[in-house]
N, C-alpha and C. Protein backbone atom coordinates (compact mmCIF):
# COMPACT_ATOMS: atom_id res chain seq x y z
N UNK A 1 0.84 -1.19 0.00
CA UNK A 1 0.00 0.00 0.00
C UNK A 1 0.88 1.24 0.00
N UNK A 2 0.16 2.43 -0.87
CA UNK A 2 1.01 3.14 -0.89
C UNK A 2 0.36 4.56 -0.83
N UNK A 3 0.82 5.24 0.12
CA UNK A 3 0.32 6.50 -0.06
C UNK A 3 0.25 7.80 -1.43
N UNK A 4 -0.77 7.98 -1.89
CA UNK A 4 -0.35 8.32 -3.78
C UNK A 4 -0.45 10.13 -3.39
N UNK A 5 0.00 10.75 -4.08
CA UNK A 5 0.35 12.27 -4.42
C UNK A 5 -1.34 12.80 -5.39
N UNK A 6 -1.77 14.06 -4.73
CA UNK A 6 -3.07 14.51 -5.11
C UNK A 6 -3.16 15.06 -5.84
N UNK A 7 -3.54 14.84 -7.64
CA UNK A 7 -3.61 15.66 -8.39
C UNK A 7 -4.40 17.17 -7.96
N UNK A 8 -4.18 18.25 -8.53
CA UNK A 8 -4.42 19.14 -8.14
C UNK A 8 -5.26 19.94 -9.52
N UNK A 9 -6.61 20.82 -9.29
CA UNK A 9 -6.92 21.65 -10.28
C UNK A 9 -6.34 21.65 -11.37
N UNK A 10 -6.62 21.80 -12.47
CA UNK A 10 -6.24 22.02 -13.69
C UNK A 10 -5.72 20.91 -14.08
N UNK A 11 -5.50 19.52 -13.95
CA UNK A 11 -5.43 18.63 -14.08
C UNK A 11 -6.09 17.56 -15.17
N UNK A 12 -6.03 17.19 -16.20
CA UNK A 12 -6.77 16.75 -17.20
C UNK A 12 -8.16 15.55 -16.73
N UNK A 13 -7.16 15.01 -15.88
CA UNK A 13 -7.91 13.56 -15.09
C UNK A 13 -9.02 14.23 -14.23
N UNK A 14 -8.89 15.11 -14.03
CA UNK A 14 -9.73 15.59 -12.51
C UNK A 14 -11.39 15.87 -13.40
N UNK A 15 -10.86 16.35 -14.74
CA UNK A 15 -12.20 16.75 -15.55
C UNK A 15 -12.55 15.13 -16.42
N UNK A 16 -12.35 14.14 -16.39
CA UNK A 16 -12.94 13.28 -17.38
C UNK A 16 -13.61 12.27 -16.51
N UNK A 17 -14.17 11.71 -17.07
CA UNK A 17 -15.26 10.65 -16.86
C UNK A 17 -14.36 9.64 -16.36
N UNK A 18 -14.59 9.07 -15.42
CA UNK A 18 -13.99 7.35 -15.16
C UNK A 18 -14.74 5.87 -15.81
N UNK A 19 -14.18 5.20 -15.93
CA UNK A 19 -13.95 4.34 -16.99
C UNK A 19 -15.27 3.50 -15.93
N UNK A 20 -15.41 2.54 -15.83
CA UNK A 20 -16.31 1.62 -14.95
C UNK A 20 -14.87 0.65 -14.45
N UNK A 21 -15.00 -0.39 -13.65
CA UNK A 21 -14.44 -1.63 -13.84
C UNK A 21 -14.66 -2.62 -13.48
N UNK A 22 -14.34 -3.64 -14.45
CA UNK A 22 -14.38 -4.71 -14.98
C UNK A 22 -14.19 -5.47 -13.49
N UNK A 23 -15.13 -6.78 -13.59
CA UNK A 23 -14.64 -8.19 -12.30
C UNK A 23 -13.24 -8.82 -12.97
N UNK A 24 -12.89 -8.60 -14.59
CA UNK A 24 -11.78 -9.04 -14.70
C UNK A 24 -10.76 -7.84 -14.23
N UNK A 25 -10.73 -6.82 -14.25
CA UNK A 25 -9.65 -5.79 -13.90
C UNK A 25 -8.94 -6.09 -12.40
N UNK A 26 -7.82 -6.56 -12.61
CA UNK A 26 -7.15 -6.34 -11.03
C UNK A 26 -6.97 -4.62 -10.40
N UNK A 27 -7.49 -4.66 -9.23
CA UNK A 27 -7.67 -3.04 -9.07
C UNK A 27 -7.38 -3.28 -7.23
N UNK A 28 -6.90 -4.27 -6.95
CA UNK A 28 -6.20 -4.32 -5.82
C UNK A 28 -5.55 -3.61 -5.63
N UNK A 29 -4.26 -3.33 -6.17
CA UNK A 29 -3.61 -1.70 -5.94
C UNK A 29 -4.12 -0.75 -5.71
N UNK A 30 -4.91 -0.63 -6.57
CA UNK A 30 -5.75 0.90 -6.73
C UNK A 30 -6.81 1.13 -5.07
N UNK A 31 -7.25 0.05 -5.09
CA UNK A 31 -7.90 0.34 -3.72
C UNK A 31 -7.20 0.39 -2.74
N UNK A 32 -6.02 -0.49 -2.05
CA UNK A 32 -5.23 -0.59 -1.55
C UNK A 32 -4.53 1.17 -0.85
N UNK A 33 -4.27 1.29 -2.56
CA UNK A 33 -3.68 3.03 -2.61
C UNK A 33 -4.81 3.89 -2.12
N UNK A 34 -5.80 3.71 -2.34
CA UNK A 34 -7.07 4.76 -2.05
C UNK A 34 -7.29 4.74 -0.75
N UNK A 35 -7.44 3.53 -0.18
CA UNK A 35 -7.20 3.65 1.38
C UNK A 35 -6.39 4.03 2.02
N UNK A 36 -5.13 3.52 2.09
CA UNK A 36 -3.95 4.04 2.59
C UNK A 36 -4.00 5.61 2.48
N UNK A 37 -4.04 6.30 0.97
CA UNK A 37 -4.02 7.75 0.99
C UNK A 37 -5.58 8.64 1.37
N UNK A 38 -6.42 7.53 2.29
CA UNK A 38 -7.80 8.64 3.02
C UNK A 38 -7.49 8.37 4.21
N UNK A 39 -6.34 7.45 4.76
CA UNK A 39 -6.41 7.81 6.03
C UNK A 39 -5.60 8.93 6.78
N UNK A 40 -5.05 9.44 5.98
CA UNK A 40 -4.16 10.70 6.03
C UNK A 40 -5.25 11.65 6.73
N UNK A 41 -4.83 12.49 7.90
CA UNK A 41 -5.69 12.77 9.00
C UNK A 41 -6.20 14.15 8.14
N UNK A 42 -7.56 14.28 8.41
CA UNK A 42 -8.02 15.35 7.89
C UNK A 42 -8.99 15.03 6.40
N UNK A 43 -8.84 14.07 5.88
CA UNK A 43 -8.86 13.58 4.75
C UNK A 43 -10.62 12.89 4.96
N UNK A 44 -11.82 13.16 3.80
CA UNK A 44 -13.26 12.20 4.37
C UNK A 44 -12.89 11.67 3.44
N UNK A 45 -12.87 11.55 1.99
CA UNK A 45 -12.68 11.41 0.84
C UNK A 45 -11.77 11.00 -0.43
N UNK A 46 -11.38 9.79 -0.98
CA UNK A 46 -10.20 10.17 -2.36
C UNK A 46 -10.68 9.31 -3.55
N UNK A 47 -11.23 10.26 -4.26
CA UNK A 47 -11.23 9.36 -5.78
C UNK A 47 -10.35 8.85 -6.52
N UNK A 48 -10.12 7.98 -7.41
CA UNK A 48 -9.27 7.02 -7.88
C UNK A 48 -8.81 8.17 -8.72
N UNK A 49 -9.56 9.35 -9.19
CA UNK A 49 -9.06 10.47 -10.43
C UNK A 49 -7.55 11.36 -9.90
N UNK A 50 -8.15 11.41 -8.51
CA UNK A 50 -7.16 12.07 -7.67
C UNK A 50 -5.78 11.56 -7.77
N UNK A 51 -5.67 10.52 -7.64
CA UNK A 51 -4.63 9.94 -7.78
C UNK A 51 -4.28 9.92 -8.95
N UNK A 52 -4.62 10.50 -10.29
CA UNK A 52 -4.32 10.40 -11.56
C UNK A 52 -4.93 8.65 -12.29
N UNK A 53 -5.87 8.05 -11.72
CA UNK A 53 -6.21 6.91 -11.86
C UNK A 53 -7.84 7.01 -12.44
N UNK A 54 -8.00 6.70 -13.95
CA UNK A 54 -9.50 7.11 -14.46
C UNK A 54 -10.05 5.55 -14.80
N UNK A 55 -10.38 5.68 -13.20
CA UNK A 55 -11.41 4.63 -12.63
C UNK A 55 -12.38 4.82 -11.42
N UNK A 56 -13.50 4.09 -12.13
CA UNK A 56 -14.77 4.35 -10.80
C UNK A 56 -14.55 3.66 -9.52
N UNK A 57 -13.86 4.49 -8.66
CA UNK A 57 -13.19 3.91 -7.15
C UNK A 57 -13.30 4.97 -6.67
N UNK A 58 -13.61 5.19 -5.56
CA UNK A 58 -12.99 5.95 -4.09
C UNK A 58 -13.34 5.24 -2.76
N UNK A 59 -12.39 5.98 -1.96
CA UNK A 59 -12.21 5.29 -1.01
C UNK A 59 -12.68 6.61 0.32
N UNK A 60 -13.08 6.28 1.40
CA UNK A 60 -13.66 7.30 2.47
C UNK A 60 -13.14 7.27 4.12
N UNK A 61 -13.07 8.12 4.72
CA UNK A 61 -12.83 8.10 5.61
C UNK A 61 -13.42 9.10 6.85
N UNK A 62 -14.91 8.79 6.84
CA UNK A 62 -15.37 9.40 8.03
C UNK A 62 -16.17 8.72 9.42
N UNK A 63 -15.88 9.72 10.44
CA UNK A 63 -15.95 9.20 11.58
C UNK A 63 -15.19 7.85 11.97
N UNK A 64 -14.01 7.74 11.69
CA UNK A 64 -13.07 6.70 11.92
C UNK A 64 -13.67 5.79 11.20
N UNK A 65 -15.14 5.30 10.49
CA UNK A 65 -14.97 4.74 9.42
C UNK A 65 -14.03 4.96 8.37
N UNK A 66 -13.41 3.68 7.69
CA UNK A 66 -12.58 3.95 6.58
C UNK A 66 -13.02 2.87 5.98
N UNK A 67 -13.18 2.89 4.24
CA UNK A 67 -13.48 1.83 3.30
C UNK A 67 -13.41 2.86 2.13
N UNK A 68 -14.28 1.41 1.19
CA UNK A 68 -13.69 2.11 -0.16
C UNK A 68 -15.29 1.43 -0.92
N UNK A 69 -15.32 1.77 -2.36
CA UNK A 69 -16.42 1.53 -3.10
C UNK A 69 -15.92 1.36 -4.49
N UNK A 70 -16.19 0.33 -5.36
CA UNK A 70 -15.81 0.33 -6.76
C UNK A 70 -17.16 0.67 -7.36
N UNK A 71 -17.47 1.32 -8.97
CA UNK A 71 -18.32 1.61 -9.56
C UNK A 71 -19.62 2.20 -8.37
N UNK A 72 -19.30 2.82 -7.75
CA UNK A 72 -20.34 3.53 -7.21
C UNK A 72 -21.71 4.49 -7.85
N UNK A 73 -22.96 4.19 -7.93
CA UNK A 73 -23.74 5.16 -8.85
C UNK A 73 -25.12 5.71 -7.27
N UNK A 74 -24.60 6.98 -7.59
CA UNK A 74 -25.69 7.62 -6.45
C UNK A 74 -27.45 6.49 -6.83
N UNK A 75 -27.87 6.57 -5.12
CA UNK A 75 -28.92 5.83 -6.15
C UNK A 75 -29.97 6.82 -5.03
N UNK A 76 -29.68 7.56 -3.98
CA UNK A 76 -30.72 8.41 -3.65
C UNK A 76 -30.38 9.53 -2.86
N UNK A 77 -30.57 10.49 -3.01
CA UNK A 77 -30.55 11.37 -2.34
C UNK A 77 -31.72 12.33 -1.48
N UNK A 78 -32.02 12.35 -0.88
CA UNK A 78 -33.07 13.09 0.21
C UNK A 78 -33.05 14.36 0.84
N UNK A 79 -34.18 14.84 1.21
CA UNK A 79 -34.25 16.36 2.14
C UNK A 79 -33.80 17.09 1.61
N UNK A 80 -34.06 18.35 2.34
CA UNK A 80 -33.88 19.78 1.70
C UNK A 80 -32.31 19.85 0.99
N UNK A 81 -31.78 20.20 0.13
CA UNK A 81 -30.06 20.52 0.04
C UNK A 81 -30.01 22.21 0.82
N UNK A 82 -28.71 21.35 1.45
CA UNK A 82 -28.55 22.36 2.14
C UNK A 82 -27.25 23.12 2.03
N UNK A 83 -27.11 24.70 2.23
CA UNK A 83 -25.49 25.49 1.73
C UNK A 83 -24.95 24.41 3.33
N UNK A 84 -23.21 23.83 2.36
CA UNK A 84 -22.51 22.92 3.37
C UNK A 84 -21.23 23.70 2.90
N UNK A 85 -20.37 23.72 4.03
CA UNK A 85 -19.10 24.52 3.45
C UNK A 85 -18.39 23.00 3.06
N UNK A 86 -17.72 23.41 1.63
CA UNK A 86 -16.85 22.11 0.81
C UNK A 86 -15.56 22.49 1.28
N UNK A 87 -14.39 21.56 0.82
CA UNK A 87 -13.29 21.70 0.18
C UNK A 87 -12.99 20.45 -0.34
N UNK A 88 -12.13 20.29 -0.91
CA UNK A 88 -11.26 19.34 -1.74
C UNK A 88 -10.15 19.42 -1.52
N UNK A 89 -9.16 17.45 -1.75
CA UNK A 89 -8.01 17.66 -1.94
C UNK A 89 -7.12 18.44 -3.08
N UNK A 90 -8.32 18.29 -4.16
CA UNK A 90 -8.00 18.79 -5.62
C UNK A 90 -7.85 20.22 -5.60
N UNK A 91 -8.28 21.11 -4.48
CA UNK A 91 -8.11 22.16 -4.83
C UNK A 91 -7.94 22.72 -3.53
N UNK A 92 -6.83 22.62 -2.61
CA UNK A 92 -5.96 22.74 -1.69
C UNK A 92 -6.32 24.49 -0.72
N UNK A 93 -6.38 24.23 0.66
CA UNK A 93 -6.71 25.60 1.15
C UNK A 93 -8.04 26.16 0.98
N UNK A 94 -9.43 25.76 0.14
CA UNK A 94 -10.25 26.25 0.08
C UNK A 94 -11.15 25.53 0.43
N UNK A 95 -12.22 26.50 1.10
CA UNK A 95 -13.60 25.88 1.53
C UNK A 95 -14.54 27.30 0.75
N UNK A 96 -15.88 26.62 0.17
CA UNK A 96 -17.47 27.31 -0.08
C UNK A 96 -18.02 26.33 -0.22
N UNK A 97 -19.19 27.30 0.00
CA UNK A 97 -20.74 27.01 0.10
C UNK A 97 -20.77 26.38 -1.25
N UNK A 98 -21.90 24.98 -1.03
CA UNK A 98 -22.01 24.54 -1.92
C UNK A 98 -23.72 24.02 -1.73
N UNK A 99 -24.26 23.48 -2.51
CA UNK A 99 -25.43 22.84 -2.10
C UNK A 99 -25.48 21.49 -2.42
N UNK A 100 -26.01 20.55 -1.42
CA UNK A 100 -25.68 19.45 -1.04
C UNK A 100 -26.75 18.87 -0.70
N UNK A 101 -27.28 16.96 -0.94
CA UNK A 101 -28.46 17.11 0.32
C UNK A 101 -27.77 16.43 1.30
N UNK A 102 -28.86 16.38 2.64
CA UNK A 102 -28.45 15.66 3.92
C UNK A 102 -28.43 14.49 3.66
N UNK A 103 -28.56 13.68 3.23
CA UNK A 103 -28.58 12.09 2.93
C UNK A 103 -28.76 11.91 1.63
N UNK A 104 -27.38 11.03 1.68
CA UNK A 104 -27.18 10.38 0.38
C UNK A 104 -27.19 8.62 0.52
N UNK A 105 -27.58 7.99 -0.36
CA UNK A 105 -27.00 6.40 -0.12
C UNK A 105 -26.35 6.19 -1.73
N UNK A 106 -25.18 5.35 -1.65
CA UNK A 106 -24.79 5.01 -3.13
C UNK A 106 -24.35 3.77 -3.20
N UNK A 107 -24.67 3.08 -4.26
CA UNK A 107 -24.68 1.21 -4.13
C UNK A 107 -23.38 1.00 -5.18
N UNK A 108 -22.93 -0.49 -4.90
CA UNK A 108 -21.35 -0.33 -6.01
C UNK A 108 -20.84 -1.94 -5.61
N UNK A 109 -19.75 -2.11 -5.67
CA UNK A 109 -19.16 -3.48 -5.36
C UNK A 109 -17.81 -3.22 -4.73
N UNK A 110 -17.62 -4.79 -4.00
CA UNK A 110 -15.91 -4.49 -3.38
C UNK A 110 -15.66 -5.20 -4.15
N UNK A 111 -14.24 -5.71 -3.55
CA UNK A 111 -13.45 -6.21 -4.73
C UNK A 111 -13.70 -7.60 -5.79
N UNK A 112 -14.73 -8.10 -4.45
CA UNK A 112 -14.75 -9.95 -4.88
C UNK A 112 -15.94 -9.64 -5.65
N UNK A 113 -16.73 -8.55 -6.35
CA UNK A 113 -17.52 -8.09 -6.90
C UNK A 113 -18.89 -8.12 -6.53
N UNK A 114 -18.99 -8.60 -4.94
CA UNK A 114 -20.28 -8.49 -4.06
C UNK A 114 -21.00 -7.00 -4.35
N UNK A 115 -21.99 -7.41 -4.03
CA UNK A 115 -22.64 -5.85 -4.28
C UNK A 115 -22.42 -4.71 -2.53
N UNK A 116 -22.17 -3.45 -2.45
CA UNK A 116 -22.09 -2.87 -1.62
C UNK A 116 -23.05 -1.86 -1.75
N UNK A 117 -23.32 -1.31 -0.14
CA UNK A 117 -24.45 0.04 -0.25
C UNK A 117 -23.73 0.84 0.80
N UNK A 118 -23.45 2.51 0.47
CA UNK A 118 -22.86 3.00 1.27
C UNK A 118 -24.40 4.01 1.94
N UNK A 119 -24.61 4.67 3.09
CA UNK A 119 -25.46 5.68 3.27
C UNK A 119 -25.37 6.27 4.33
N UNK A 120 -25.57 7.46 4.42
CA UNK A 120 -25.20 8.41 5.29
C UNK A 120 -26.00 9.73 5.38
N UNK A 121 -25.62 10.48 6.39
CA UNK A 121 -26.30 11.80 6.75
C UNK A 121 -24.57 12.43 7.11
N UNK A 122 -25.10 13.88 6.83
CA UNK A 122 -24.10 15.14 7.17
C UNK A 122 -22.63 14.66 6.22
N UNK A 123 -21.45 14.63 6.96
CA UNK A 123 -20.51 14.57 6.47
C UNK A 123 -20.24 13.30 5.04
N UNK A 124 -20.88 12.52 5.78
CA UNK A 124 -21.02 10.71 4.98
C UNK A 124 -21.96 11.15 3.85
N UNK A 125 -22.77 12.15 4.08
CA UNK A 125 -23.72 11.99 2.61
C UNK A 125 -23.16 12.89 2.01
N UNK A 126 -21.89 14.23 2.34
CA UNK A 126 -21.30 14.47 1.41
C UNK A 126 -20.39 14.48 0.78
N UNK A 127 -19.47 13.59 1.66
CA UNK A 127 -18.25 12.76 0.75
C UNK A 127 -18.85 11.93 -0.59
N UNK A 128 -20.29 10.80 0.19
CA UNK A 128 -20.20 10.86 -1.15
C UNK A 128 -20.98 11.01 -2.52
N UNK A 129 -21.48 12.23 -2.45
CA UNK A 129 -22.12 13.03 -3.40
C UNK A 129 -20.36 13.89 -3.96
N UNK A 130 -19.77 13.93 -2.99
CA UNK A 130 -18.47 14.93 -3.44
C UNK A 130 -17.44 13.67 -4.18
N UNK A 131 -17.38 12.26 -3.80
CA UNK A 131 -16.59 11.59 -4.40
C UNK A 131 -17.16 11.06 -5.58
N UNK A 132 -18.62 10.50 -5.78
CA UNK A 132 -19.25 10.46 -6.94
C UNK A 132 -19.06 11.65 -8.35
N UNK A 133 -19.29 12.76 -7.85
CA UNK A 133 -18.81 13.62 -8.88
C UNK A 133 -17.61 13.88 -9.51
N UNK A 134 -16.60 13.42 -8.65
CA UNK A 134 -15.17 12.97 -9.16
C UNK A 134 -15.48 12.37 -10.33
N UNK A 135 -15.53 11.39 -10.11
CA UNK A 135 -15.72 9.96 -11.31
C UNK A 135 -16.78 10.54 -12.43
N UNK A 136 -17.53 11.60 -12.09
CA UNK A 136 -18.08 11.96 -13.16
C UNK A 136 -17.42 13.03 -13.78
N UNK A 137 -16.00 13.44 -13.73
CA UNK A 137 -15.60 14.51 -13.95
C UNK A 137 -15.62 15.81 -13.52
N UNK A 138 -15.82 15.97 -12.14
CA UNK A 138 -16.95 17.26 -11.77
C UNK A 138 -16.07 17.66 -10.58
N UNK A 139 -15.67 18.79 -10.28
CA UNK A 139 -14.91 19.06 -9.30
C UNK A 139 -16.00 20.15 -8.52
N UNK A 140 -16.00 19.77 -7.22
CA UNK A 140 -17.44 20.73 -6.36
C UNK A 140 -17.50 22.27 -6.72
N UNK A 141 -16.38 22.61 -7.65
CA UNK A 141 -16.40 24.27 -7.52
C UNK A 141 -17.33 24.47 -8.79
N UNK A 142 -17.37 23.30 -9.57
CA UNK A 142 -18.60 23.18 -10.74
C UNK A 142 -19.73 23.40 -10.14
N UNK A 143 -20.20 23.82 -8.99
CA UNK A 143 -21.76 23.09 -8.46
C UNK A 143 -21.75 24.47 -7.53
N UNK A 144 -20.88 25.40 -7.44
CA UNK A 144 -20.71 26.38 -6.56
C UNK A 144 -21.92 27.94 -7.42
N UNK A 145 -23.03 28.57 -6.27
CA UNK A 145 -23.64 29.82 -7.01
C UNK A 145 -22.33 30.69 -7.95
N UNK A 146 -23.15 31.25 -9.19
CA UNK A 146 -22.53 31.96 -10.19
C UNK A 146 -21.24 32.72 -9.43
N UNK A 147 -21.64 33.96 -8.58
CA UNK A 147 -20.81 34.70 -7.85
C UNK A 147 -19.86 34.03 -6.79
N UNK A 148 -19.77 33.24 -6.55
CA UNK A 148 -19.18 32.43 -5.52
C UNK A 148 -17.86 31.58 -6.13
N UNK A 149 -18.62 31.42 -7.69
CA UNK A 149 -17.62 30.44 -8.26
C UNK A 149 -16.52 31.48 -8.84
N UNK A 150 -17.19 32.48 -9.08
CA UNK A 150 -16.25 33.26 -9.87
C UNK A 150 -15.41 33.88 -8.95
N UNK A 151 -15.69 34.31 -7.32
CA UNK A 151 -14.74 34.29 -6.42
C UNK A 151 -13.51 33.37 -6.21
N UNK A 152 -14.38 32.33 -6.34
CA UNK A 152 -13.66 31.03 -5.97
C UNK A 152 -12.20 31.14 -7.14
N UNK A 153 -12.95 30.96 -8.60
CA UNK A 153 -11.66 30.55 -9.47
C UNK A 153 -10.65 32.05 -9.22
N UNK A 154 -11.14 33.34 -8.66
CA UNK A 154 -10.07 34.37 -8.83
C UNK A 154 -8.88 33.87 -8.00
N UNK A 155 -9.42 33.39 -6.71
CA UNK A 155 -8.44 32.73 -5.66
C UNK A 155 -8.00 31.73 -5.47
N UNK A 156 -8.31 30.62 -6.88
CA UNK A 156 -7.38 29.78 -6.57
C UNK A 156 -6.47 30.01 -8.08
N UNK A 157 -6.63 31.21 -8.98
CA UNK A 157 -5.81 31.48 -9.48
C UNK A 157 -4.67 32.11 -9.20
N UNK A 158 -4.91 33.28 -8.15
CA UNK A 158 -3.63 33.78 -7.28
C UNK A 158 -3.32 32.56 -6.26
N UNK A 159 -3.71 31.61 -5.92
CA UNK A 159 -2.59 30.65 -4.79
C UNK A 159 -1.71 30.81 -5.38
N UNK A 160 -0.83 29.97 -4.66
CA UNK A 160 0.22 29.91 -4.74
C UNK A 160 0.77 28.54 -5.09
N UNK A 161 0.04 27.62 -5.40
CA UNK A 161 -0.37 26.04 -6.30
C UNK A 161 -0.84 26.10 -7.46
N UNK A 162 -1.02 27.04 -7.50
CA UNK A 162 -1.64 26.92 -8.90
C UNK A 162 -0.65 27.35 -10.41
């Protein structure tokens, strides 16, 4: 297992679609790596994109739960959405308002290709509404109000990462 390095904004992988995968694909590594690099303290969240890897994987880490999900597809979301302050590893130092709902559940497989169901409220339902959109190409500052976003990209054009 190996702890992997976080692609960052502007990144080609961070914007494309993830591939599905296959019960023939060995993706032991890949999960392996996805775990290892969400338990890094501070961390709810890491999509397989993050890692420069365009495959439907992430792996989570909240409330000292830690696991992972292959081909994950949201299958419900509930209640009001509510403004939740975001950030991402992908885009380092920043948190906004985003809209989100309180409960999410999303169904997928582990490795031996059993079927899995993840579901959650607060933090858990927005990792993964926030890690699902990975894999769809979608980085949360896509999903951010007009004025907010356009704040957003001024300041992460002056970081200092970028």
């Amino acid at each position: 297992m190996t702890e992997r390095q976080i692609r960052l904004f502007g990144d080609p992988v961070l914007k494309t679609v993830s591939d599905p995968i296959t019960l023939t694909d060995d993706v032991t590594g890949l999960v392996e790596d996805l775990v290892e690099t969400v338990k890094v303290p501070g961390r709810a969240g890491v999509a397989a994109p993050q890692i420069g890897v365009n495959q439907r994987a992430f792996s989570y880490n909240v409330d000292g739960e830690v696991g992972y999900i292959i081909n994950p597809v949201i299958a419900d979301l509930s209640g009001e959405p509510e403004l939740m302050d975001e950030g991402c590893l992908s885009v380092p130092g920043f948190y906004f308002p985003r809209l989100r709902y309180p409960n999410a559940r999303v169904t997928g497989q582990d490795l031996q290709g059993n079927p899995i169901e993840l579901s959650g409220t607060g933090v858990m339902a927005q990792a993964l509404q926030h890690e699902t959109d990975h894999l769809n190409g979608k980085l949360y500052i896509d999903g951010l109000e007009k004025d907010v976003k356009r704040e957003a990209m001024r300041l992460i054009r002056e970081s200092d990462w970028f």
